[in-house]
PDB file of N, CA and C in Angstrom:
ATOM      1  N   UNK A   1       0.842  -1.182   0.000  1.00  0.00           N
ATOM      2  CA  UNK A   1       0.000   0.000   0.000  1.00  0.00           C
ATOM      3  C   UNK A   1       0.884   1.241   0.000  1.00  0.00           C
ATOM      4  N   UNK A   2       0.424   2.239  -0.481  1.00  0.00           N
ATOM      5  CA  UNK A   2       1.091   3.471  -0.372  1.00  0.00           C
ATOM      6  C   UNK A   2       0.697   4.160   0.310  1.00  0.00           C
ATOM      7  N   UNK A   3       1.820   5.326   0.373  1.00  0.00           N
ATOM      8  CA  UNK A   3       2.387   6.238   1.580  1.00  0.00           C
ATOM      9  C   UNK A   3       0.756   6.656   1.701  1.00  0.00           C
ATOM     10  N   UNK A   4       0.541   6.952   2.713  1.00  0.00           N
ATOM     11  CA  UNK A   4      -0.779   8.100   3.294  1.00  0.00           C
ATOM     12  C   UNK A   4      -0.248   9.261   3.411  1.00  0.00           C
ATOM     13  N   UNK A   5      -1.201  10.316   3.293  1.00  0.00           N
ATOM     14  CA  UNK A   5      -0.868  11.775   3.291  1.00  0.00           C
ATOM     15  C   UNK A   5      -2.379  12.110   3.923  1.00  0.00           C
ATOM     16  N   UNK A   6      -1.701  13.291   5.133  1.00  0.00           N
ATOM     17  CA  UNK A   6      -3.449  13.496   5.486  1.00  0.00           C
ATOM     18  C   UNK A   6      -3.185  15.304   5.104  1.00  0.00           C
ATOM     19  N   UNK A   7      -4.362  15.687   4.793  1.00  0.00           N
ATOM     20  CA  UNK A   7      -5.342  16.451   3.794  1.00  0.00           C
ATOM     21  C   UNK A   7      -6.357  17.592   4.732  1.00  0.00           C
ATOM     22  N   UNK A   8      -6.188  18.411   4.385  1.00  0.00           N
ATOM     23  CA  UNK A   8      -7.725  19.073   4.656  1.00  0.00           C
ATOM     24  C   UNK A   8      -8.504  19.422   3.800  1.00  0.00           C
ATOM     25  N   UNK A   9      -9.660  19.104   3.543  1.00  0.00           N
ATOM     26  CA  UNK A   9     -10.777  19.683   2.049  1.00  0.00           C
ATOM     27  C   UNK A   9     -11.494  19.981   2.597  1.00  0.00           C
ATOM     28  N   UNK A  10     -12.483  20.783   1.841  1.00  0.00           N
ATOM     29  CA  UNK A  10     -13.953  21.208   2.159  1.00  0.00           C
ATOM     30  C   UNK A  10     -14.759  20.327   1.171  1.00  0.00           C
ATOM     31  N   UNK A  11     -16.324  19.893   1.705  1.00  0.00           N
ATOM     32  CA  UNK A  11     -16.527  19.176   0.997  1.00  0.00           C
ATOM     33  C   UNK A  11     -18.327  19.155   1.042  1.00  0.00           C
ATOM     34  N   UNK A  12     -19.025  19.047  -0.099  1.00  0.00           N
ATOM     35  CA  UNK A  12     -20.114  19.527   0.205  1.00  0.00           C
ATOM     36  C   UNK A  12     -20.688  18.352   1.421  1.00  0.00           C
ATOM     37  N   UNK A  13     -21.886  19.080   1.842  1.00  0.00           N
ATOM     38  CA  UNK A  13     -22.569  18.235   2.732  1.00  0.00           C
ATOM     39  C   UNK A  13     -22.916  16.767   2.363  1.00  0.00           C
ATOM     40  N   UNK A  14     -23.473  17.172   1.311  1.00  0.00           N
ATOM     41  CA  UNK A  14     -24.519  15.859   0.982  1.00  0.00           C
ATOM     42  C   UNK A  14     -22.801  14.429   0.739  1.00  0.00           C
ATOM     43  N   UNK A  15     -22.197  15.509   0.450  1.00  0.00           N
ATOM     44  CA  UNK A  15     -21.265  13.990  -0.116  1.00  0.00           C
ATOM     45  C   UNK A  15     -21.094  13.312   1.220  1.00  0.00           C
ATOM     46  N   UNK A  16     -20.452  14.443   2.295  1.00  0.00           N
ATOM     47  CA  UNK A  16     -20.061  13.763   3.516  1.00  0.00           C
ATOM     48  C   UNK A  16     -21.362  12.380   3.802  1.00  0.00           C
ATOM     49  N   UNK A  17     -22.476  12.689   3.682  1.00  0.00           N
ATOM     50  CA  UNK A  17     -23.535  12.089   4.688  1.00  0.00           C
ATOM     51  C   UNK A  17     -23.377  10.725   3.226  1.00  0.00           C
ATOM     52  N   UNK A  18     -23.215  10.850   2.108  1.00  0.00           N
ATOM     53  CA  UNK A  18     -23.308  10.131   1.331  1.00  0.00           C
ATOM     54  C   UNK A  18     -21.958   9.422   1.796  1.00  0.00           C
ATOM     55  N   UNK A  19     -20.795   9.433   1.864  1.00  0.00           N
ATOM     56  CA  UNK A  19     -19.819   8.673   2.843  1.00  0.00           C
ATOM     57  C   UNK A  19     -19.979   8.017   3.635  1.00  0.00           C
ATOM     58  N   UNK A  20     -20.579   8.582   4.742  1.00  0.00           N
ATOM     59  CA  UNK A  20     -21.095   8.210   6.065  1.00  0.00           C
ATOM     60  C   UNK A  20     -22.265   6.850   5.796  1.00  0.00           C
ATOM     61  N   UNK A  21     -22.887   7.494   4.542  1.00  0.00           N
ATOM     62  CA  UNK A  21     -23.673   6.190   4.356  1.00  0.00           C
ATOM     63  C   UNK A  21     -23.436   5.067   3.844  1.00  0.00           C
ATOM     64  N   UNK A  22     -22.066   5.429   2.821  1.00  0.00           N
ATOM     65  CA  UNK A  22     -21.757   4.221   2.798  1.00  0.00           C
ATOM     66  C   UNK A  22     -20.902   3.066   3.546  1.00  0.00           C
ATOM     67  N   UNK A  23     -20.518   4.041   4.592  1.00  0.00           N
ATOM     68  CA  UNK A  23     -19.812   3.423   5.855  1.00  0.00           C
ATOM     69  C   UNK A  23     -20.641   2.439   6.079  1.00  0.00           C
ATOM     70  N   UNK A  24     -21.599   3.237   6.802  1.00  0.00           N
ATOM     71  CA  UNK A  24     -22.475   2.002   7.425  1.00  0.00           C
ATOM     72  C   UNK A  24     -23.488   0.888   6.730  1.00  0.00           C
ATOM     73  N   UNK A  25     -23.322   1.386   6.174  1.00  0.00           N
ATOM     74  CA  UNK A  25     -23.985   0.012   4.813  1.00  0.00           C
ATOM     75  C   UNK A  25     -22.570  -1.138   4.833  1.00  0.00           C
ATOM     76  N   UNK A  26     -21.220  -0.603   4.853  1.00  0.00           N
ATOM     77  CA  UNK A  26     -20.225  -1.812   4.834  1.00  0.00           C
ATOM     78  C   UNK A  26     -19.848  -1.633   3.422  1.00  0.00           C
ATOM     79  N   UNK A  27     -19.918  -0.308   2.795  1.00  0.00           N
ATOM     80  CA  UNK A  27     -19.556  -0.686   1.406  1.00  0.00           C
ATOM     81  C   UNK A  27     -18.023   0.370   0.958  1.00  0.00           C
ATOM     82  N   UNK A  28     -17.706   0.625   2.309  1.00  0.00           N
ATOM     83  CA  UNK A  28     -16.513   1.427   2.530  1.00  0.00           C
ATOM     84  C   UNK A  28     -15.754   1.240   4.143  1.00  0.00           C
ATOM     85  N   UNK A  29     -14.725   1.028   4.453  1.00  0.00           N
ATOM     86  CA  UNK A  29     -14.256   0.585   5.447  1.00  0.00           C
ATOM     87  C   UNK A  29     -14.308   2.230   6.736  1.00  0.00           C
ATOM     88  N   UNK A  30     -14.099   3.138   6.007  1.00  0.00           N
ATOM     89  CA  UNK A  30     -13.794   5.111   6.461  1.00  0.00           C
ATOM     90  C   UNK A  30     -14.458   5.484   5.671  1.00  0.00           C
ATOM     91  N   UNK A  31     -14.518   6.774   6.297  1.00  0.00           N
ATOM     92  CA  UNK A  31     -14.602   7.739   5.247  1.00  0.00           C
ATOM     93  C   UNK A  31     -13.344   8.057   4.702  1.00  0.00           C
ATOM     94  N   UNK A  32     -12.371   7.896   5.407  1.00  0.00           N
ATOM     95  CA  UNK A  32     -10.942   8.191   4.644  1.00  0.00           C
ATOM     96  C   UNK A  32     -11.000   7.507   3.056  1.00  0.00           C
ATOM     97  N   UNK A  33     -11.349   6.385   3.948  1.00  0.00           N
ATOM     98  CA  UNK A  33     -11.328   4.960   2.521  1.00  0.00           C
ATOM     99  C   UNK A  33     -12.427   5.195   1.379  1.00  0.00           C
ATOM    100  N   UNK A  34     -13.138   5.787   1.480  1.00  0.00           N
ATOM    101  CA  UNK A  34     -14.549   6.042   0.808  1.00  0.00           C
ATOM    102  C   UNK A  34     -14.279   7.527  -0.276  1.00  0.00           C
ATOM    103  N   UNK A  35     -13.271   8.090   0.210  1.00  0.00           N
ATOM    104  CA  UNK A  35     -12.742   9.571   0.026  1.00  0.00           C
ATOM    105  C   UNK A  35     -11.595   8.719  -1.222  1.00  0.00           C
ATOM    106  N   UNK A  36     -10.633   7.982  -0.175  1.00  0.00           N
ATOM    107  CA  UNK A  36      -9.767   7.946  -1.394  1.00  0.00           C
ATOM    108  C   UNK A  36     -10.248   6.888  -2.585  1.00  0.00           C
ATOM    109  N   UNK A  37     -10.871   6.021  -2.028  1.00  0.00           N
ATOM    110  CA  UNK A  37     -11.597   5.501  -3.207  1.00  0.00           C
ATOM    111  C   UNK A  37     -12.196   6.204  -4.538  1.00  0.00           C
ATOM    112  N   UNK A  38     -13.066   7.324  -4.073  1.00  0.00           N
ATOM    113  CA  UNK A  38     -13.385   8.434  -5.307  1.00  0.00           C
ATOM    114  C   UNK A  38     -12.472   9.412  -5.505  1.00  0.00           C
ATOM    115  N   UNK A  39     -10.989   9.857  -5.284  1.00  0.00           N
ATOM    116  CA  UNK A  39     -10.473  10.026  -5.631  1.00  0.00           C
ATOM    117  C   UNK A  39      -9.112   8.869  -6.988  1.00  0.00           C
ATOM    118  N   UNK A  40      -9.094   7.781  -6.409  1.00  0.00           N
ATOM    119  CA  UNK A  40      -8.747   6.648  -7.656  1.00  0.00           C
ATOM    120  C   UNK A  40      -9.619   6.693  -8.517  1.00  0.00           C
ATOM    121  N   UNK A  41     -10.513   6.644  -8.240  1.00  0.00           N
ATOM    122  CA  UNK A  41     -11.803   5.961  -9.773  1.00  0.00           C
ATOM    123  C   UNK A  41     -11.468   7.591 -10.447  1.00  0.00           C
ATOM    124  N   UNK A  42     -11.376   9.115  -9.928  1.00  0.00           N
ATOM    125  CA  UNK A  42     -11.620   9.989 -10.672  1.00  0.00           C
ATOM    126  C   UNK A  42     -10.218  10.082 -11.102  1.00  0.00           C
ATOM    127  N   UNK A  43      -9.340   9.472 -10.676  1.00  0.00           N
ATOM    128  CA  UNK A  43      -7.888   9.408 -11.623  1.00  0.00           C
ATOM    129  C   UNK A  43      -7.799   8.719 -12.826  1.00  0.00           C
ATOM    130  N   UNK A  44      -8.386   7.190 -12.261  1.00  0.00           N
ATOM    131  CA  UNK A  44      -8.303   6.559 -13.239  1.00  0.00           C
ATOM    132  C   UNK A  44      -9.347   7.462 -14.901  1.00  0.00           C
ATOM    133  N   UNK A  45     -10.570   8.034 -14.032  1.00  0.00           N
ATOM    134  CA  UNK A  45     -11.304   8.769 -15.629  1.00  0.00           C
ATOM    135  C   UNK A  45     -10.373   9.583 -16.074  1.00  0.00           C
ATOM    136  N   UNK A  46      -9.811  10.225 -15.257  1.00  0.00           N
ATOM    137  CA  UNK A  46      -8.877  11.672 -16.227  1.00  0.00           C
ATOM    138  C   UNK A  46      -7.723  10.436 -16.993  1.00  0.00           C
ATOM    139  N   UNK A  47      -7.209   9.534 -16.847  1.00  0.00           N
ATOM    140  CA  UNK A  47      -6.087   8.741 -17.397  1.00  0.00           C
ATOM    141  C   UNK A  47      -7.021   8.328 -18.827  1.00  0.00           C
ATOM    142  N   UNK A  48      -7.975   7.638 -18.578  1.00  0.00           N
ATOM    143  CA  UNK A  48      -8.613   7.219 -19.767  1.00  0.00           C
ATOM    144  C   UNK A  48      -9.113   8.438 -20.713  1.00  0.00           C
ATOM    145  N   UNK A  49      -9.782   9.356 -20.084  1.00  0.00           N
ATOM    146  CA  UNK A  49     -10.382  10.451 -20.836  1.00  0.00           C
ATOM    147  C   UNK A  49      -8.688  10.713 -21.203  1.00  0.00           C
ATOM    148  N   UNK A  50      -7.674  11.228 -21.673  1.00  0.00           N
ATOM    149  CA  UNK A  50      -6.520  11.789 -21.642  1.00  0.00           C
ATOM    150  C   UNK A  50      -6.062  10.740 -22.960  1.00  0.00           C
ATOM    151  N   UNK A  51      -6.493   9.204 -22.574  1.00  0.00           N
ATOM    152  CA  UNK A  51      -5.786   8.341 -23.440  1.00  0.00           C
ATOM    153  C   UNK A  51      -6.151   8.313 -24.767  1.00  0.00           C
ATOM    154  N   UNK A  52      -7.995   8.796 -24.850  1.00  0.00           N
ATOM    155  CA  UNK A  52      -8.919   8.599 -25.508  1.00  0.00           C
ATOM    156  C   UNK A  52      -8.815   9.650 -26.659  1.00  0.00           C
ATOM    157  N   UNK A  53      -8.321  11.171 -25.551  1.00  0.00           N
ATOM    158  CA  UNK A  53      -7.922  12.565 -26.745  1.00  0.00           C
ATOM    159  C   UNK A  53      -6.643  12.373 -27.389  1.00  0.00           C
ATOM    160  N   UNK A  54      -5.707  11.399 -27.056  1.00  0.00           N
ATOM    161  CA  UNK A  54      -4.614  11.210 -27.572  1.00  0.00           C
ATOM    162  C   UNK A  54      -5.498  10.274 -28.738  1.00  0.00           C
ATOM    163  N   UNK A  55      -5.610   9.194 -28.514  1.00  0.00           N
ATOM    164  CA  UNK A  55      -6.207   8.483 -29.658  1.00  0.00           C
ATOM    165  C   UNK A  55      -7.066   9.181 -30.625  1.00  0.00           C
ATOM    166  N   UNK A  56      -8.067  10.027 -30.559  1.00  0.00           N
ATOM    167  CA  UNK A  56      -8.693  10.499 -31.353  1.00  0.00           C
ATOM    168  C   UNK A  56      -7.490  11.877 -31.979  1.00  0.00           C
ATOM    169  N   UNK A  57      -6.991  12.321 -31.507  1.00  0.00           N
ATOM    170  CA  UNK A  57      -6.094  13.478 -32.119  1.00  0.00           C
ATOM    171  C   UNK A  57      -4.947  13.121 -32.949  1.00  0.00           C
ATOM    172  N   UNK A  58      -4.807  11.324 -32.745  1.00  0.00           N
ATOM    173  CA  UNK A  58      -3.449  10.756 -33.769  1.00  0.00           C
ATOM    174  C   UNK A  58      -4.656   9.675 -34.760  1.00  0.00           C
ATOM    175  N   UNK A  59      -5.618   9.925 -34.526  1.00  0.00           N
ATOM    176  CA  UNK A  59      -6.556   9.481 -35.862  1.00  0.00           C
ATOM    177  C   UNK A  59      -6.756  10.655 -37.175  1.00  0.00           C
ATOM    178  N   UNK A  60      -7.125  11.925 -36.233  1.00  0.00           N
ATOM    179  CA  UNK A  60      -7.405  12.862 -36.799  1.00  0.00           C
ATOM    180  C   UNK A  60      -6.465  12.805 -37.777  1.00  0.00           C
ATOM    181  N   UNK A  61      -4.867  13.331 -36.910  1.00  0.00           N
ATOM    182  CA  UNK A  61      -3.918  13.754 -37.818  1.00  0.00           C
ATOM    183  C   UNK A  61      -3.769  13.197 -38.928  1.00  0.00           C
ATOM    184  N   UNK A  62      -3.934  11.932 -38.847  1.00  0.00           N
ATOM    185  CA  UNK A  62      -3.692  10.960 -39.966  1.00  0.00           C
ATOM    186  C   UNK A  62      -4.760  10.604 -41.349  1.00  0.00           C
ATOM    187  N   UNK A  63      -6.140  10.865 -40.759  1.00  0.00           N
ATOM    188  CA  UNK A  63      -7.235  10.609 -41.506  1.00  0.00           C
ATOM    189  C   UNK A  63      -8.181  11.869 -41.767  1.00  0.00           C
ATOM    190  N   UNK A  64      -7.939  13.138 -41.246  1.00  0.00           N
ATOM    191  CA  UNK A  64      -8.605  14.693 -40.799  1.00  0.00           C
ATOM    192  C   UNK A  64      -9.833  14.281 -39.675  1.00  0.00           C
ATOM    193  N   UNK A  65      -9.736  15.771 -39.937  1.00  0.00           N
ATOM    194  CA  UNK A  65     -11.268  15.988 -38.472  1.00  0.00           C
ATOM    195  C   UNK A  65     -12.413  14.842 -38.570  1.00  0.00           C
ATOM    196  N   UNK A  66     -12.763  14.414 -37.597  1.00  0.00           N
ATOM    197  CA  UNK A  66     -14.136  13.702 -37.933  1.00  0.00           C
ATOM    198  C   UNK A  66     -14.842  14.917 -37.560  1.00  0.00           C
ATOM    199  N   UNK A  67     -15.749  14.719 -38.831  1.00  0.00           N
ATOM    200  CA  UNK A  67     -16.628  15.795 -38.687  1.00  0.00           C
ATOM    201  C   UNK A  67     -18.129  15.680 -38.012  1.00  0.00           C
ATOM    202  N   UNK A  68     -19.023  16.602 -37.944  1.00  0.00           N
ATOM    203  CA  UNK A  68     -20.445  16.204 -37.214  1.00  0.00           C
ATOM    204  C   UNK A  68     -20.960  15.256 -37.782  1.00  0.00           C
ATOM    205  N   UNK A  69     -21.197  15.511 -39.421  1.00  0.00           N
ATOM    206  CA  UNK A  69     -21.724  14.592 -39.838  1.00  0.00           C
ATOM    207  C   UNK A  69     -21.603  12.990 -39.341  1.00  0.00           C
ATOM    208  N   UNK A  70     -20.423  12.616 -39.618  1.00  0.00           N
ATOM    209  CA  UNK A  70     -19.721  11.776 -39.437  1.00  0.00           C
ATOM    210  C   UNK A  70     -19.855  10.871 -38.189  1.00  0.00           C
ATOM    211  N   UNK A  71     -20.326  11.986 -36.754  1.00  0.00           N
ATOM    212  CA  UNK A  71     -20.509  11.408 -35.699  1.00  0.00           C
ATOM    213  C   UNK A  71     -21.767  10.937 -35.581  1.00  0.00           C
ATOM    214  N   UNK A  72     -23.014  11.659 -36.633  1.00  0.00           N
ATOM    215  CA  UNK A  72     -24.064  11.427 -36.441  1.00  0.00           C
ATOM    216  C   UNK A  72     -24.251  10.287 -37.153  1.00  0.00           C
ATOM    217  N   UNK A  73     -23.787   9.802 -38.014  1.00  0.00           N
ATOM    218  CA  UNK A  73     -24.066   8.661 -39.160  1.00  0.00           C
ATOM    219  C   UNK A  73     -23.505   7.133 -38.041  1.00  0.00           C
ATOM    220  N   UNK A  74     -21.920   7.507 -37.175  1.00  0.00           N
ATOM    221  CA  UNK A  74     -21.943   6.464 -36.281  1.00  0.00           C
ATOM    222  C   UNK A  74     -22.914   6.326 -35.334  1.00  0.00           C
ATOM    223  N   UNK A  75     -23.569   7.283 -34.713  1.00  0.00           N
ATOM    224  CA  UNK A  75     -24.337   7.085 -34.060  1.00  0.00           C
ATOM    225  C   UNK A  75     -25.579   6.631 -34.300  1.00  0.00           C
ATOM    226  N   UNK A  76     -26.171   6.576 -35.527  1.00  0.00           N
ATOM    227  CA  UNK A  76     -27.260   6.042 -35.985  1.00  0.00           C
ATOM    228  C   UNK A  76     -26.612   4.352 -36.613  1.00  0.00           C
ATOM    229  N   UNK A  77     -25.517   4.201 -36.860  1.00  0.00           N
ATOM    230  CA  UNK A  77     -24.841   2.672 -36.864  1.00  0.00           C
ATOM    231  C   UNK A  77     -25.194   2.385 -35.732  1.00  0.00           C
ATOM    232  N   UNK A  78     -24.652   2.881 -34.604  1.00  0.00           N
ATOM    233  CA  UNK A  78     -24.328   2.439 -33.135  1.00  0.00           C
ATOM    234  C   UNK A  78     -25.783   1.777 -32.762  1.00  0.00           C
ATOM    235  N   UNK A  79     -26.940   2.633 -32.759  1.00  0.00           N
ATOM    236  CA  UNK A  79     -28.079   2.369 -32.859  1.00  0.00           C
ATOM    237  C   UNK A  79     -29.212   1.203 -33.432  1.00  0.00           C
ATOM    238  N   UNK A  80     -28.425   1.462 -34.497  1.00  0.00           N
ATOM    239  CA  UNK A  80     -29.071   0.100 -35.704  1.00  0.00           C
ATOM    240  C   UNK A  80     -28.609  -1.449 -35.052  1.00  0.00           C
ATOM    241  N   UNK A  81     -27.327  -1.332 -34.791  1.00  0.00           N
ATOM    242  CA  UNK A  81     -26.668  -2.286 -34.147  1.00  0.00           C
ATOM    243  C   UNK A  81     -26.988  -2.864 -32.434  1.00  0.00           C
ATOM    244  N   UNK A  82     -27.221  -1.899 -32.074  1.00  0.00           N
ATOM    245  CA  UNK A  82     -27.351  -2.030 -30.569  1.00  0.00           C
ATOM    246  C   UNK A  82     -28.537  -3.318 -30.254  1.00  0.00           C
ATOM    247  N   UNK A  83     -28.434  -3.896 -29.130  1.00  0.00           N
ATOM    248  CA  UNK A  83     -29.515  -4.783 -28.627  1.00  0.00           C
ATOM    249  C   UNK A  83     -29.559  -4.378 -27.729  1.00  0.00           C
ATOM    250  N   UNK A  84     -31.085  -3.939 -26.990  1.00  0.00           N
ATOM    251  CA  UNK A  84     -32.055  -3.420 -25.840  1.00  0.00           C
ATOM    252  C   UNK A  84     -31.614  -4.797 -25.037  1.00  0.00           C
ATOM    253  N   UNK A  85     -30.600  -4.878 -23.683  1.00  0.00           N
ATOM    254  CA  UNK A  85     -30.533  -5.736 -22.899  1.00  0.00           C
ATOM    255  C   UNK A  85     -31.889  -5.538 -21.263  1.00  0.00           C
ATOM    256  N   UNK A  86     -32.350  -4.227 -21.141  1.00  0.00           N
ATOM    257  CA  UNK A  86     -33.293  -4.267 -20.401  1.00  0.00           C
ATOM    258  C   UNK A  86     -34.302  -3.236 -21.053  1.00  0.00           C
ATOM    259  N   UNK A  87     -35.335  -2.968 -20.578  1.00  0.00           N
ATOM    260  CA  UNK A  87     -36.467  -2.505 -20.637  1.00  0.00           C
ATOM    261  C   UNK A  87     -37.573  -2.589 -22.272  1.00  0.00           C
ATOM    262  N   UNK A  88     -38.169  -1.764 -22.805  1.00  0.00           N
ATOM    263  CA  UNK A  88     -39.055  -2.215 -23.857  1.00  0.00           C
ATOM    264  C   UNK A  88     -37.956  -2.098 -25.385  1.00  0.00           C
ATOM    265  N   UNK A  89     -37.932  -3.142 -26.417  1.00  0.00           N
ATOM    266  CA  UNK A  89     -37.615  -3.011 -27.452  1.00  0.00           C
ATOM    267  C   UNK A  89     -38.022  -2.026 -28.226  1.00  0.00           C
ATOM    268  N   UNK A  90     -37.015  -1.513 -29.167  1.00  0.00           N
ATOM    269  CA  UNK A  90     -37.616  -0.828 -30.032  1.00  0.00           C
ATOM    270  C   UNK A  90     -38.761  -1.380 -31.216  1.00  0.00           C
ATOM    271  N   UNK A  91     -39.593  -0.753 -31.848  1.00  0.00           N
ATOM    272  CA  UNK A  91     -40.302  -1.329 -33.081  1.00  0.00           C
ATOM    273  C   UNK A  91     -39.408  -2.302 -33.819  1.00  0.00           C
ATOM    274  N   UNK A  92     -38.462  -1.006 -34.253  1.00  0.00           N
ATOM    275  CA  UNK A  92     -37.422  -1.532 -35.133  1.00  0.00           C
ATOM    276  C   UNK A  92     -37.051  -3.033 -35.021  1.00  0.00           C
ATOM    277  N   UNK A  93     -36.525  -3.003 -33.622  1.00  0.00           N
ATOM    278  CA  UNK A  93     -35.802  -4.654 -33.080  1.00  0.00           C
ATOM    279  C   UNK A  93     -36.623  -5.020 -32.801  1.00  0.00           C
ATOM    280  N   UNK A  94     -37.963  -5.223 -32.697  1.00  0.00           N
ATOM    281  CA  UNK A  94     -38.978  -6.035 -32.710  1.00  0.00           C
ATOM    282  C   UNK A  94     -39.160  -6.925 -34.284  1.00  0.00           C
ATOM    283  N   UNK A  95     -38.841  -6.171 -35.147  1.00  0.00           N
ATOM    284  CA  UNK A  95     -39.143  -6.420 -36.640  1.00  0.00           C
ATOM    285  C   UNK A  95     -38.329  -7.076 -36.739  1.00  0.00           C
ATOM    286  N   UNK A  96     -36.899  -7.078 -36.727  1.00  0.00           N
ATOM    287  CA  UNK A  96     -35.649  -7.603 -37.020  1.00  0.00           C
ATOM    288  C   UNK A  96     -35.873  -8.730 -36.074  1.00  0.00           C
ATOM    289  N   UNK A  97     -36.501  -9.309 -35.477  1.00  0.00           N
ATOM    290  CA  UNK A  97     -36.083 -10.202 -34.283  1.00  0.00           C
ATOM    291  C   UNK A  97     -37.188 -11.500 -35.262  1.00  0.00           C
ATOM    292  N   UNK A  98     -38.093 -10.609 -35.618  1.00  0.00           N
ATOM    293  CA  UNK A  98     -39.499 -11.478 -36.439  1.00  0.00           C
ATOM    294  C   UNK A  98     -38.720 -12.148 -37.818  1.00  0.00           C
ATOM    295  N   UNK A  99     -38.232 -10.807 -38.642  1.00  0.00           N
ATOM    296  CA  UNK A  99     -37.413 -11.161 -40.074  1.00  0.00           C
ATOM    297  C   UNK A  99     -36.363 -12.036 -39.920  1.00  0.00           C
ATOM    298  N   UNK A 100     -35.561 -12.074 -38.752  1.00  0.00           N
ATOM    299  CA  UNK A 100     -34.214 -12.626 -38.547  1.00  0.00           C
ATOM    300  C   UNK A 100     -34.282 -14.041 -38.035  1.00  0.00           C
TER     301      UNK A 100
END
C-alpha cells in the first residue's frame, strides 16, 4: 500500500452524509477509505479520458477531423446495431427479431 498523506478539504454536505452512508452500509471501510476511493476511480477517468484525446487526435492527424456529420451517421450505426438488454424493445428490433 502506499504512503498516506493526510489532507484538509472542504466538501459539500450531501457527499459527507453520502460517505457516512456508505460506511455504514459496509460498502466502505472510512470515510478516509470512501474519500480515497473516489479520488482513484476519478484518476483513473482523467487517465482514460486523456488516453482517448490522444487516440482520437493521432486518428485525426492521420485521416482529418471527424466531422459532425460523421458522428451522427456512427451514431445512428451504433443504434441500428445495438440490442435493448433491459427494458421495452424498439419497433425496429422487434421487426428484425421477427425477419431474422
Amino acid at each position: 500500500m502506499s504512503k498516506k498523506e493526510r489532507l484538509t478539504v472542504t466538501v459539500d454536505r450531501e457527499l459527507v452524509q453520502a460517505a457516512n452512508d456508505a460506511v455504514a452500509a459496509g460498502h466502505a471501510d472510512s470515510l478516509s477509505g470512501w474519500v480515497n476511493l473516489a479520488l482513484a476511480e476519478r484518476a483513473a477517468k482523467e487517465r482514460r479520458l486523456d488516453a482517448m484525446a490522444k487516440a482520437i487526435a493521432e486518428y485525426e492527424s492521420a485521416f482529418g477531423e471527424i466531422t459532425p456529420e460523421e458522428m451522427v451517421a456512427q451514431e445512428r450505426a451504433d443504434r441500428a446495431r445495438a440490442r435493448v438488454v433491459r427494458g421495452r424493445p424498439t419497433k425496429a428490433s422487434r421487426s428484425k427479431r421477427r425477419s431474422g
